[in-house]
N, C-alpha and C. Protein backbone atom coordinates (compact mmCIF):
# COMPACT_ATOMS: atom_id res chain seq x y z
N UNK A 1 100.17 105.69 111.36
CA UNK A 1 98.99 104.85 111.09
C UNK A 1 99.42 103.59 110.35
N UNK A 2 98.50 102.30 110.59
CA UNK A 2 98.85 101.27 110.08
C UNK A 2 98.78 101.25 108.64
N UNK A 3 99.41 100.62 107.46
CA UNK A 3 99.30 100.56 106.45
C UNK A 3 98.51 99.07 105.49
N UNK A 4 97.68 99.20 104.57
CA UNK A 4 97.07 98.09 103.81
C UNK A 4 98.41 97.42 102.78
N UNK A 5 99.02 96.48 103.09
CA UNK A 5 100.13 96.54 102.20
C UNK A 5 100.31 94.69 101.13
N UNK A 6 99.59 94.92 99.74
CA UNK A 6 99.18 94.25 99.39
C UNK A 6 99.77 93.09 98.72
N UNK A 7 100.53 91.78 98.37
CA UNK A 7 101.51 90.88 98.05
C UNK A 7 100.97 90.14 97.28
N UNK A 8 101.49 89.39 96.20
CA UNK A 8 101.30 88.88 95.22
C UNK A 8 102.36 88.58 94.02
N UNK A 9 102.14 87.19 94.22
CA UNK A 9 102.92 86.52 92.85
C UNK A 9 102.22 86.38 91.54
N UNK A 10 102.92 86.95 90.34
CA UNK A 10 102.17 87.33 89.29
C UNK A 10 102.80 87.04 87.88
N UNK A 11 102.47 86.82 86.73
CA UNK A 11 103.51 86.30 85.51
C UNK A 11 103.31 87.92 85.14
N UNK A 12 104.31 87.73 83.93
CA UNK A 12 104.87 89.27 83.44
C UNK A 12 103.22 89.97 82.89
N UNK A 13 102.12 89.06 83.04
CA UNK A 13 101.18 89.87 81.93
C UNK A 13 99.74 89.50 82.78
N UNK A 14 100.34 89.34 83.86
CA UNK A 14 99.31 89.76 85.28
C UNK A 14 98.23 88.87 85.96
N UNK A 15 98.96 87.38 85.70
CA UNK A 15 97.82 85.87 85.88
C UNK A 15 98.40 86.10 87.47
N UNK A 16 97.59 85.93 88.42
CA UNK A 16 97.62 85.69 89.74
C UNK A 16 97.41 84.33 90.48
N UNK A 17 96.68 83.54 89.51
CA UNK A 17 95.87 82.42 90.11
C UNK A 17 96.56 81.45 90.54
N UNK A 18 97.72 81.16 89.83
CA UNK A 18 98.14 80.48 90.76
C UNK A 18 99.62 79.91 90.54
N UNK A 19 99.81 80.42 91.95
CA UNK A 19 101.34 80.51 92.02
C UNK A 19 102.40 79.32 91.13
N UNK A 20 101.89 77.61 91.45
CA UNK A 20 103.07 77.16 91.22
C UNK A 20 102.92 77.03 89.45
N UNK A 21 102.56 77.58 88.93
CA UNK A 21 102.98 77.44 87.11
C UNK A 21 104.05 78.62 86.95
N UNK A 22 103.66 79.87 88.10
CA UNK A 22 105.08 80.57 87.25
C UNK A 22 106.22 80.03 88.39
N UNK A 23 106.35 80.00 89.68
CA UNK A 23 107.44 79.38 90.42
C UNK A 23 107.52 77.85 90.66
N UNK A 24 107.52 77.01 89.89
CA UNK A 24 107.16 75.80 90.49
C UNK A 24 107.83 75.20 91.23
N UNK A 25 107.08 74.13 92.02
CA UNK A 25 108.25 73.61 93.31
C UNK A 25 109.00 72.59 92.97
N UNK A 26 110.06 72.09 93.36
CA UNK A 26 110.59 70.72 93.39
C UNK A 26 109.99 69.76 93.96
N UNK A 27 108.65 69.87 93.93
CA UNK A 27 108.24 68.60 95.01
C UNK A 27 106.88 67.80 94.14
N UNK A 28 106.44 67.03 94.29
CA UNK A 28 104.94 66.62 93.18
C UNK A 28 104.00 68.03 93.29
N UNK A 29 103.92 67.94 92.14
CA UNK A 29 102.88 69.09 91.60
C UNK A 29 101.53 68.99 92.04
N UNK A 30 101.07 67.97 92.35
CA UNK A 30 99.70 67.53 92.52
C UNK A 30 98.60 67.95 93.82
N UNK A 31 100.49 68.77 94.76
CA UNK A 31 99.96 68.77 96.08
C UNK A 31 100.35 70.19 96.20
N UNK A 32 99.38 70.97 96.72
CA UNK A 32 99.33 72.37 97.03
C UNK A 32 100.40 72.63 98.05
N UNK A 33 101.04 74.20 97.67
CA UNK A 33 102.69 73.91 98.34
C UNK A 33 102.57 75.96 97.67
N UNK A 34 103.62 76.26 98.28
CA UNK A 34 103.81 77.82 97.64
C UNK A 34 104.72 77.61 97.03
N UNK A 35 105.53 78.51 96.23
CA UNK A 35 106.56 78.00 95.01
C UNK A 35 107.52 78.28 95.36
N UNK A 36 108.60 77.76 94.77
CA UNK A 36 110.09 77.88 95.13
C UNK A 36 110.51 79.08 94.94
N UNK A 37 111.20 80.07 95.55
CA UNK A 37 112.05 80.82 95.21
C UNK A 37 113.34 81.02 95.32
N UNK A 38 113.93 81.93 94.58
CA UNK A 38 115.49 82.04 95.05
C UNK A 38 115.85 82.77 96.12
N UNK A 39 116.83 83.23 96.50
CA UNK A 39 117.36 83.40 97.82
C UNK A 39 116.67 84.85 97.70
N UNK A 40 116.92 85.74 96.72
CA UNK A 40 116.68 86.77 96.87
C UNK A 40 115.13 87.21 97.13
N UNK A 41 114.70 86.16 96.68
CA UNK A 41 112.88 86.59 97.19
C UNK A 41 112.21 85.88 98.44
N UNK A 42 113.30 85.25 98.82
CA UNK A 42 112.72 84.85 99.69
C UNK A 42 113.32 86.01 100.70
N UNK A 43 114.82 86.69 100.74
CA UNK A 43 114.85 88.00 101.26
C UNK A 43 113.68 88.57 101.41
N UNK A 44 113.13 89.32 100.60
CA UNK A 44 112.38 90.01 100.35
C UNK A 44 110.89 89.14 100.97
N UNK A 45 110.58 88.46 100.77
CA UNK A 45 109.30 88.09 101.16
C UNK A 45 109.44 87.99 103.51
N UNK A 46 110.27 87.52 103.45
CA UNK A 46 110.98 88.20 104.84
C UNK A 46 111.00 89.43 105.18
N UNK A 47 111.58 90.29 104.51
CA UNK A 47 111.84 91.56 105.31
C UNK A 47 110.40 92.46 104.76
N UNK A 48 109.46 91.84 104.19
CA UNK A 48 108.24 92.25 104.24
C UNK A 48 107.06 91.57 105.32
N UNK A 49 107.14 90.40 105.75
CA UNK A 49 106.10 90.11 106.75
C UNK A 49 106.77 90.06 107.79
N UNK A 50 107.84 91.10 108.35
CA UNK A 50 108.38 91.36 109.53
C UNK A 50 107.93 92.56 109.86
N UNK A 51 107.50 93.18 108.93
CA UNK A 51 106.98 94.98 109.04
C UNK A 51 105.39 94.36 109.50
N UNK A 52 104.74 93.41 109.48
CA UNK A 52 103.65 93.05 109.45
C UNK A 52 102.78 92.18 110.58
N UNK A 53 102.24 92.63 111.45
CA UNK A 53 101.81 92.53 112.46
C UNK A 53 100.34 91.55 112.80
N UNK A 54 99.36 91.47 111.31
CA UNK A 54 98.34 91.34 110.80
C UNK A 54 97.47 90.75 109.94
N UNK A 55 97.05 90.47 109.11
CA UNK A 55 96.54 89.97 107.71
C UNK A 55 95.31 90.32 107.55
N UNK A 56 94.90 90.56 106.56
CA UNK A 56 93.46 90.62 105.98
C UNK A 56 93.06 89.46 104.95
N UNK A 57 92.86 88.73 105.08
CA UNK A 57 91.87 87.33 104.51
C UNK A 57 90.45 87.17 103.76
N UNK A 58 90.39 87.03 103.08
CA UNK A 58 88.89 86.37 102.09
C UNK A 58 88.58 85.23 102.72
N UNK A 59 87.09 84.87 102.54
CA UNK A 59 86.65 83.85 103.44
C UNK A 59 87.34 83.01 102.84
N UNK A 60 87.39 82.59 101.43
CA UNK A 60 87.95 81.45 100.68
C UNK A 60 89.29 80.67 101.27
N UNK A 61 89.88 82.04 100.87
CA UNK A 61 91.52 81.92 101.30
C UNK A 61 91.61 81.73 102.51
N UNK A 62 90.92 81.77 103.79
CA UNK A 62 91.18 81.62 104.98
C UNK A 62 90.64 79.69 105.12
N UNK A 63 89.47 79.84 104.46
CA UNK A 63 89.32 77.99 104.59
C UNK A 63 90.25 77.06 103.76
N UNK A 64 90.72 77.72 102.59
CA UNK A 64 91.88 77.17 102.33
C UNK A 64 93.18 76.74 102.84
N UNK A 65 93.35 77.99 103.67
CA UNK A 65 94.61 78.23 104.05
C UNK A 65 94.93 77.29 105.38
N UNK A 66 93.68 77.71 106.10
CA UNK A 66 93.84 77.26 107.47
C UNK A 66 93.62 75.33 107.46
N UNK A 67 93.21 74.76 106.23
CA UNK A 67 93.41 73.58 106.14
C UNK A 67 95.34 73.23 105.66
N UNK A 68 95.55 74.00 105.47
CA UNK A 68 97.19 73.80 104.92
C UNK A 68 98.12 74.55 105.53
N UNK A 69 98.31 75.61 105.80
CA UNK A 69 99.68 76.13 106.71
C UNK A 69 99.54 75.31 108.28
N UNK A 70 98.68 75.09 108.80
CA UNK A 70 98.89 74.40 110.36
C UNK A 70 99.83 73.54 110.40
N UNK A 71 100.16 72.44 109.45
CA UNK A 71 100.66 71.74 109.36
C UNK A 71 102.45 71.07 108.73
N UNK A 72 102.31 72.90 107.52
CA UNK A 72 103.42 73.42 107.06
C UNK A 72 104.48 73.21 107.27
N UNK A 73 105.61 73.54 107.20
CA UNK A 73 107.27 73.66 107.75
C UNK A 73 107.43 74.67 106.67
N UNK A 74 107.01 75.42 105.78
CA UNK A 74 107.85 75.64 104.43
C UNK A 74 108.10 77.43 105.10
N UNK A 75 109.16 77.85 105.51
CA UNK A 75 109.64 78.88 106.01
C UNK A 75 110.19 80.17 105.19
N UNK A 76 109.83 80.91 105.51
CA UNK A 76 109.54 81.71 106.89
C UNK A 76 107.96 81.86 106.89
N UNK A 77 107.18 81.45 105.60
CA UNK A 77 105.95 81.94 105.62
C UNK A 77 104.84 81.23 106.68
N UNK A 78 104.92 79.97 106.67
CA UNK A 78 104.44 79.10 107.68
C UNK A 78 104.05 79.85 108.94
N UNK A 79 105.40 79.80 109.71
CA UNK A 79 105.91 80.63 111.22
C UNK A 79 104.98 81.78 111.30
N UNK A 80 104.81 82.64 109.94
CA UNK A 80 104.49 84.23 110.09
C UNK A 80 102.80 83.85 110.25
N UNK A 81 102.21 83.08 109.31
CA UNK A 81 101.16 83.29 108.55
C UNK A 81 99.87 82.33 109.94
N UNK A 82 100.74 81.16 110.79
CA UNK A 82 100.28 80.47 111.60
C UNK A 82 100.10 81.52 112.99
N UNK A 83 100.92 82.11 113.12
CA UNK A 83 101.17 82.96 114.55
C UNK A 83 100.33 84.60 114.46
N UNK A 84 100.10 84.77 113.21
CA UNK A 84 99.90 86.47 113.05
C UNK A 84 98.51 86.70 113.07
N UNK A 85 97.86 87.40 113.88
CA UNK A 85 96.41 88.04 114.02
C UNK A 85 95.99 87.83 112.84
N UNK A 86 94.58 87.16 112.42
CA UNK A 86 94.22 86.56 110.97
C UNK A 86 92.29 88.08 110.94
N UNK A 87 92.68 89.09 110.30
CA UNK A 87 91.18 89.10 110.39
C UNK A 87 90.32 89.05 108.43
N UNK A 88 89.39 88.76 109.17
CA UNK A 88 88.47 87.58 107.72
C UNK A 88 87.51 87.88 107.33
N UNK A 89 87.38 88.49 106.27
CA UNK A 89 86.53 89.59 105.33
C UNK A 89 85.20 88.29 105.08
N UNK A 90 84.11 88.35 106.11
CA UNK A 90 83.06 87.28 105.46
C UNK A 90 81.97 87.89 106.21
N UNK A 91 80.73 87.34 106.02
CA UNK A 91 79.17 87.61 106.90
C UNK A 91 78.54 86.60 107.85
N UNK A 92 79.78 85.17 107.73
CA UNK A 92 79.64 84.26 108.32
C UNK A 92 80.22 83.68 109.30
N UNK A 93 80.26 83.01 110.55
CA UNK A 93 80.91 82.57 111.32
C UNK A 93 81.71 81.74 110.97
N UNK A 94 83.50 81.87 111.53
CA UNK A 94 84.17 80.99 111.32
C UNK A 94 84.13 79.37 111.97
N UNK A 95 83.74 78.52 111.38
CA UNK A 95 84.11 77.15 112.24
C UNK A 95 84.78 76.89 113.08
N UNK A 96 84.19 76.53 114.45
CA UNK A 96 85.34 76.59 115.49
C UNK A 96 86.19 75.61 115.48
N UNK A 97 86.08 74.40 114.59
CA UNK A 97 87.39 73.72 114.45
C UNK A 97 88.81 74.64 113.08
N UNK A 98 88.50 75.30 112.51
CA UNK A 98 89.33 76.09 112.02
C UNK A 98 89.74 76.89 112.64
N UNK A 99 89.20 77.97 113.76
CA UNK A 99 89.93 78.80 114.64
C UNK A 99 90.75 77.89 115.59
N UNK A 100 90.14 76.95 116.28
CA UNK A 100 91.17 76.40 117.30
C UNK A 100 92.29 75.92 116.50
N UNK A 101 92.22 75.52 114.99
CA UNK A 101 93.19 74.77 114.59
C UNK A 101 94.41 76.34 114.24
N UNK A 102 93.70 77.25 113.65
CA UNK A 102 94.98 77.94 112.91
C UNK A 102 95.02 79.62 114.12
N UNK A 103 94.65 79.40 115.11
CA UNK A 103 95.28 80.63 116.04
C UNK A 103 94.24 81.77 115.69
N UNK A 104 94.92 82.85 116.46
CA UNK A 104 93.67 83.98 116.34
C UNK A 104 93.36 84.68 115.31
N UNK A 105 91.87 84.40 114.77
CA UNK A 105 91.16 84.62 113.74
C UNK A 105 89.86 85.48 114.29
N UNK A 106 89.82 86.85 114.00
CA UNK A 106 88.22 86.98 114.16
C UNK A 106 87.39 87.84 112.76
N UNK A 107 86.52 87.86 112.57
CA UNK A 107 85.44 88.01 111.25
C UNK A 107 85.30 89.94 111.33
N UNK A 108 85.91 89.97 110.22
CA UNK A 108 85.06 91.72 109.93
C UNK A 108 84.24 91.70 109.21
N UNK A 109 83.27 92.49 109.06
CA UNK A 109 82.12 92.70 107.99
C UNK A 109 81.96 93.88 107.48
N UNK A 110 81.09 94.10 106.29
CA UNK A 110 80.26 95.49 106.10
C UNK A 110 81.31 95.98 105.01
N UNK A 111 81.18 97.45 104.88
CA UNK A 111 82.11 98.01 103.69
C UNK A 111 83.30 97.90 103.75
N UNK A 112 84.31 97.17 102.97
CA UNK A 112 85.17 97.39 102.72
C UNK A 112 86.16 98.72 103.03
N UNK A 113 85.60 99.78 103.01
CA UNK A 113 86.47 101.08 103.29
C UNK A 113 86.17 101.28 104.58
N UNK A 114 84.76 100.61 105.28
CA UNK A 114 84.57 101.08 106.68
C UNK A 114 85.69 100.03 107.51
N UNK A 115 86.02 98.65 106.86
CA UNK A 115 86.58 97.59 107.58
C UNK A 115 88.11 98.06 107.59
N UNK A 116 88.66 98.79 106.35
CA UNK A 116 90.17 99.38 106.57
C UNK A 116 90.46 100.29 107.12
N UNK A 117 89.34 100.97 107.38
CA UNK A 117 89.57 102.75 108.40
C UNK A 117 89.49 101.98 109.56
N UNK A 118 88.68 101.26 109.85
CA UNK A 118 88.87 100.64 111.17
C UNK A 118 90.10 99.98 111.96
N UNK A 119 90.58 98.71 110.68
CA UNK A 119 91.23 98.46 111.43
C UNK A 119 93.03 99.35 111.55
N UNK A 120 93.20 100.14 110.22
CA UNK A 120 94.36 101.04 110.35
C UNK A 120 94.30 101.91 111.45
N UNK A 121 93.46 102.09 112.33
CA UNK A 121 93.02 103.23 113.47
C UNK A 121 93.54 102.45 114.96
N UNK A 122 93.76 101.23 114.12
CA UNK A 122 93.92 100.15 115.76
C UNK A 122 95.99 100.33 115.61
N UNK A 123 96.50 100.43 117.05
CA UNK A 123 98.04 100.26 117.00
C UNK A 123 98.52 98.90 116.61
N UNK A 124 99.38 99.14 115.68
CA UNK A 124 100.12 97.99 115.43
C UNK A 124 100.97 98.75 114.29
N UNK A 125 101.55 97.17 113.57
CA UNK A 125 102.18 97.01 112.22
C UNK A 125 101.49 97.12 111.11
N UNK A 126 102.17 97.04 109.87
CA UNK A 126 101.35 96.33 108.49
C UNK A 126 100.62 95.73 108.67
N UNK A 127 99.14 95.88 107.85
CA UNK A 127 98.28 94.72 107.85
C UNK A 127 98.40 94.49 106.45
N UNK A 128 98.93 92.88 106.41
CA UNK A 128 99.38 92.26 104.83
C UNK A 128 98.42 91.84 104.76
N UNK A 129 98.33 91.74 103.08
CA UNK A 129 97.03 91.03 102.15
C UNK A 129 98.00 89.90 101.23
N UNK A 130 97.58 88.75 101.46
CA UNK A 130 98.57 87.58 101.00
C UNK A 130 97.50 86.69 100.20
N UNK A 131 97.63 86.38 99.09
CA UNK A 131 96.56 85.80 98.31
C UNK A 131 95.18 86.24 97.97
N UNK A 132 94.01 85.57 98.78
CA UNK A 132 92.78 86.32 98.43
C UNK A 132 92.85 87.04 97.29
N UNK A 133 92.43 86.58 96.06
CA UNK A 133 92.63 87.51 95.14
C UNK A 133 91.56 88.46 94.86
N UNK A 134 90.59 88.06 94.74
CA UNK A 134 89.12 88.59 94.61
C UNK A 134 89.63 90.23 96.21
N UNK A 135 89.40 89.85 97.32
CA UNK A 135 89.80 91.02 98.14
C UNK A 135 90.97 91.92 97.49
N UNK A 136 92.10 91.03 97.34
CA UNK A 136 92.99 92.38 96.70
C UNK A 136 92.40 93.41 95.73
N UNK A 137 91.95 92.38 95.00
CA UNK A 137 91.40 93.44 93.45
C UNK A 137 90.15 94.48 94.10
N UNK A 138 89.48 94.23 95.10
CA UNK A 138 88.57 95.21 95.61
C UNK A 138 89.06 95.91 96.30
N UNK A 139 90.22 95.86 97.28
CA UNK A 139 91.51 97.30 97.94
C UNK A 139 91.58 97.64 96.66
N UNK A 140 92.02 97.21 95.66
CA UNK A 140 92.88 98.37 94.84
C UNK A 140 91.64 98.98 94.19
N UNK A 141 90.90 98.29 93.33
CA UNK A 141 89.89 99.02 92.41
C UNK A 141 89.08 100.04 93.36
N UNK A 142 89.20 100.02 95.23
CA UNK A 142 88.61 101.44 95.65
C UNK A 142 89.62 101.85 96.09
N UNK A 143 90.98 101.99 95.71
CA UNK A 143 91.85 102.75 96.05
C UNK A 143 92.64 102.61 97.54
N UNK A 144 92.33 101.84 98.12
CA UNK A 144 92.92 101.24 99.74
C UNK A 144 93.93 100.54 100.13
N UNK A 145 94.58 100.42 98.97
CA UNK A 145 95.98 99.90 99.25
C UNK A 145 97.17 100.84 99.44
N UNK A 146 98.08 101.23 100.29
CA UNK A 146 98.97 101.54 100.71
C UNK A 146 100.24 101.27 99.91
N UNK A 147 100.68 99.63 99.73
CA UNK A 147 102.32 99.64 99.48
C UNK A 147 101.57 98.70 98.30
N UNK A 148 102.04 98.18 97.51
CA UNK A 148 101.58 96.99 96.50
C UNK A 148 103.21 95.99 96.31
N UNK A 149 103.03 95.09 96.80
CA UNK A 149 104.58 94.35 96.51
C UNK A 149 103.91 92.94 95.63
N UNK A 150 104.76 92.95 94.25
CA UNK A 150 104.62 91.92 93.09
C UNK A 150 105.98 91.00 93.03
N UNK A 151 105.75 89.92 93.35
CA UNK A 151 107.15 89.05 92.68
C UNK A 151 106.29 88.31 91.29
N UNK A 152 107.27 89.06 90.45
CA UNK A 152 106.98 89.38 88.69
C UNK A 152 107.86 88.06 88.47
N UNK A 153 106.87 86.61 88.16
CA UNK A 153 107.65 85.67 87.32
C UNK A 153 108.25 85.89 85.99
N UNK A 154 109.29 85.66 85.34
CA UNK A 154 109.64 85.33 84.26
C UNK A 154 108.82 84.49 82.97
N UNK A 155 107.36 84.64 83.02
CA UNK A 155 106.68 83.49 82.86
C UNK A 155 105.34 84.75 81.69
N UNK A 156 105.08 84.19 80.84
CA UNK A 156 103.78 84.39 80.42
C UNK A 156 102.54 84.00 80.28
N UNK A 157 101.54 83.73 81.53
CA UNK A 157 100.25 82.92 81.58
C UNK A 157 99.28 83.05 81.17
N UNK A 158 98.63 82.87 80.01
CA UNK A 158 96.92 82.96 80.04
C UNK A 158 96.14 82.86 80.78
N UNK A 159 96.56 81.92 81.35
CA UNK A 159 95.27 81.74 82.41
C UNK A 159 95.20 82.31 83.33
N UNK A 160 93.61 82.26 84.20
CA UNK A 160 93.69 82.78 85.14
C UNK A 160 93.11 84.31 85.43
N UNK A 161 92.97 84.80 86.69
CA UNK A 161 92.37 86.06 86.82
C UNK A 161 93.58 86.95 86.91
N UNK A 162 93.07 88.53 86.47
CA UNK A 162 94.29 89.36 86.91
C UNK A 162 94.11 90.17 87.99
N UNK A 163 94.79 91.02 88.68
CA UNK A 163 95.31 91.68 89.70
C UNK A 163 94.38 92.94 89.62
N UNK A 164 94.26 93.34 88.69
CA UNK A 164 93.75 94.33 88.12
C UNK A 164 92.49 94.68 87.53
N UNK A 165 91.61 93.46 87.30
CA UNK A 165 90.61 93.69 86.45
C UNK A 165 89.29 94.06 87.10
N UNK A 166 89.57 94.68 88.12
CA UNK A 166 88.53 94.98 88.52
C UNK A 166 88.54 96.78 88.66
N UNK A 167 89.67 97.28 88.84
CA UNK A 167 90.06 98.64 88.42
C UNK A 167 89.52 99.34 87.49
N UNK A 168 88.51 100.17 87.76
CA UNK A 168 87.75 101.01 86.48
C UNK A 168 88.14 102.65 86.32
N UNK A 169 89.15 102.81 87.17
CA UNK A 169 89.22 104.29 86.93
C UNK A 169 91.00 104.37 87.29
N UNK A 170 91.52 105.22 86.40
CA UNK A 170 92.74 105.60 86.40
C UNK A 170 93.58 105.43 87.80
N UNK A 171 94.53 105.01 88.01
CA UNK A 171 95.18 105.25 89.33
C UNK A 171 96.69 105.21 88.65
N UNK A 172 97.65 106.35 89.46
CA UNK A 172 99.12 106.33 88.91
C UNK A 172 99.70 105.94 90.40
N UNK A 173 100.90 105.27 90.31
CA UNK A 173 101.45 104.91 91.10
C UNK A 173 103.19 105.45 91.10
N UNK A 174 103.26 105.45 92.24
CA UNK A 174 104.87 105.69 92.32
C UNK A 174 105.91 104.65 92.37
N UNK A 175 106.84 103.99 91.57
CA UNK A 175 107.81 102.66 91.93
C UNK A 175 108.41 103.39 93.04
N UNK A 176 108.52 102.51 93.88
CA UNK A 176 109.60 102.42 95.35
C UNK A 176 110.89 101.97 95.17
N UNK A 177 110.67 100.65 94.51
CA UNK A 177 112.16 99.77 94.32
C UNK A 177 111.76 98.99 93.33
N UNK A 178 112.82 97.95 92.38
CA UNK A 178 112.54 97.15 91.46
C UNK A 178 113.94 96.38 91.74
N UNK A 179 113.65 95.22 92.24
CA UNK A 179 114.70 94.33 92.60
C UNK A 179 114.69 92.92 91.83
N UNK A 180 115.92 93.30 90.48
CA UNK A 180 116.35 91.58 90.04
C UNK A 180 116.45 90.92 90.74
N UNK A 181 116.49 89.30 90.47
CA UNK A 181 116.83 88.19 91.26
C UNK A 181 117.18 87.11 90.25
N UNK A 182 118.16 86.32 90.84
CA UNK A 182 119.01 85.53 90.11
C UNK A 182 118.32 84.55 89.41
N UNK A 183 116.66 84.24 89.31
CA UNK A 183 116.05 83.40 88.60
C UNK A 183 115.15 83.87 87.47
N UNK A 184 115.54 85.28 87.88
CA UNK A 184 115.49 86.35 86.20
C UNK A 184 113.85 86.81 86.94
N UNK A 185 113.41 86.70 87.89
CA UNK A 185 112.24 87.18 88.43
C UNK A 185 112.28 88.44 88.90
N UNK A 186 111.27 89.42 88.72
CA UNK A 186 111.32 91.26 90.05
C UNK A 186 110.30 91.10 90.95
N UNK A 187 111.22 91.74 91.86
CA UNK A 187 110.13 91.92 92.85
C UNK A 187 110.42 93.41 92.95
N UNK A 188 108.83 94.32 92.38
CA UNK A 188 108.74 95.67 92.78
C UNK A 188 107.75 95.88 93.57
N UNK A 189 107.59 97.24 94.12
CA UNK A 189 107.48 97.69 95.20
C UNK A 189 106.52 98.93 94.87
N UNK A 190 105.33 99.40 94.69
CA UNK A 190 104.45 100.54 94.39
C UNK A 190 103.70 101.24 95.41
N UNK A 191 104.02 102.65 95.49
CA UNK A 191 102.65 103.48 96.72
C UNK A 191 101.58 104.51 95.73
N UNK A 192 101.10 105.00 95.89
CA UNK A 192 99.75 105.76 94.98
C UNK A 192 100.72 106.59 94.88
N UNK A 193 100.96 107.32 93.87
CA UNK A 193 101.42 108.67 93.89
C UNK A 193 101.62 109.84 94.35
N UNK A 194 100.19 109.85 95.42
CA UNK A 194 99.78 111.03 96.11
C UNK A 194 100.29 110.48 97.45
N UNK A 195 100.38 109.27 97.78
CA UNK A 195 100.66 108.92 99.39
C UNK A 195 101.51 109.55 100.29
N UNK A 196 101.21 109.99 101.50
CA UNK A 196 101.46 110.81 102.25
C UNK A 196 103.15 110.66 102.47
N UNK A 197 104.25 111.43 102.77
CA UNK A 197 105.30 110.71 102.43
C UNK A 197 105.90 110.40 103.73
N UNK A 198 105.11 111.12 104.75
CA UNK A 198 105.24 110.28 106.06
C UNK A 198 105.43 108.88 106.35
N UNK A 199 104.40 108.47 105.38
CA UNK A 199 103.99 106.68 105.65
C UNK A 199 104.81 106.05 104.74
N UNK A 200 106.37 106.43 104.31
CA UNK A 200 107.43 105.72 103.55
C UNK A 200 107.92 105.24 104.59
């Protein structure tokens, strides 16, 4: 079965909002861009949206997005994120100049747990959750996330929303992996504790 497998760049004390204060880019700050990493995460951010067939999207993040990756070069995420089945957690129709512009996009609705049984029941790969923060925090706080992958800046942010704060009831998790990287950043790797161990 397909897996919910959830990604996110985060400072050591769990600000999500936004990426380039803990990775920042070499390029003007002024202009929305994903953040630099070192070789080793960008490994890793690779050999994770290759398992991944899919995406799950917030309306936000999809009108965001789809005004800015079309146009992209910044690799490998560009390539993955332009080409990969987009489906888009809203009650509203997508603009048909945003679908023609960013490839195949179509709209799920209704409960949240009815929209992930659904689409994990369909054949494929991973379906990644890439930004959208508000959606992540509602997979996890009902328990629907599968793999959880964090690239943990070196960084301590106030600001901002966390990953987590929407979580009201205990959940333990199992570490998978915890991988240094040469810019003093981790990227770890979490499944629920109880997860079936088939789906490793």
């Amino acid at each position: 079965m397909r897996r919910i497998v959830v990604y996110t760049i985060t400072s050591l004390d769990g600000s999500v909002d936004d990426p380039n204060r803990l990775f920042p880019a070499e390029v003007d700050p002024d202009q929305p861009q994903p953040p630099t990493f070192d070789d080793e995460l960008v490994a890793r951010e690779t050999a994770l949206i290759e398992r991944q067939d899919a995406v799950l999207l917030g309306r936000h993040m999809y009108d965001e997005w789809s005004r800015y990756w079309p146009t992209s070069d910044v690799q490998p995420f560009a390539g993955f994120i332009n080409g990969v089945k987009k489906f888009v957690v809203t009650s509203t129709p997508l603009t048909t100049s945003s679908t023609d512009a960013w490839g195949d996009a179509e709209v799920v609705s209704g409960q949240l747990t009815d929209i992930v049984r659904d689409l994990k029941a369909l054949p494929g790969k991973d379906i990644g959750v890439h930004g959208s923060i508000e959606l992540a925090q509602s997979l996890i706080a009902e328990g629907l996330v599968d793999e959880l992958h964090l690239a943990v800046a070196p960084v301590v942010d106030p600001e901002g929303r966390r990953l987590f704060e929407r979580a009201t009831d205990l959940q333990r998790l199992a570490l998978v992996s915890a991988t240094p990287t040469p810019s003093g950043a981790l990227w770890l790797v979490y499944r629920p504790r109880d997860a079936d161990p088939a789906s490793r």
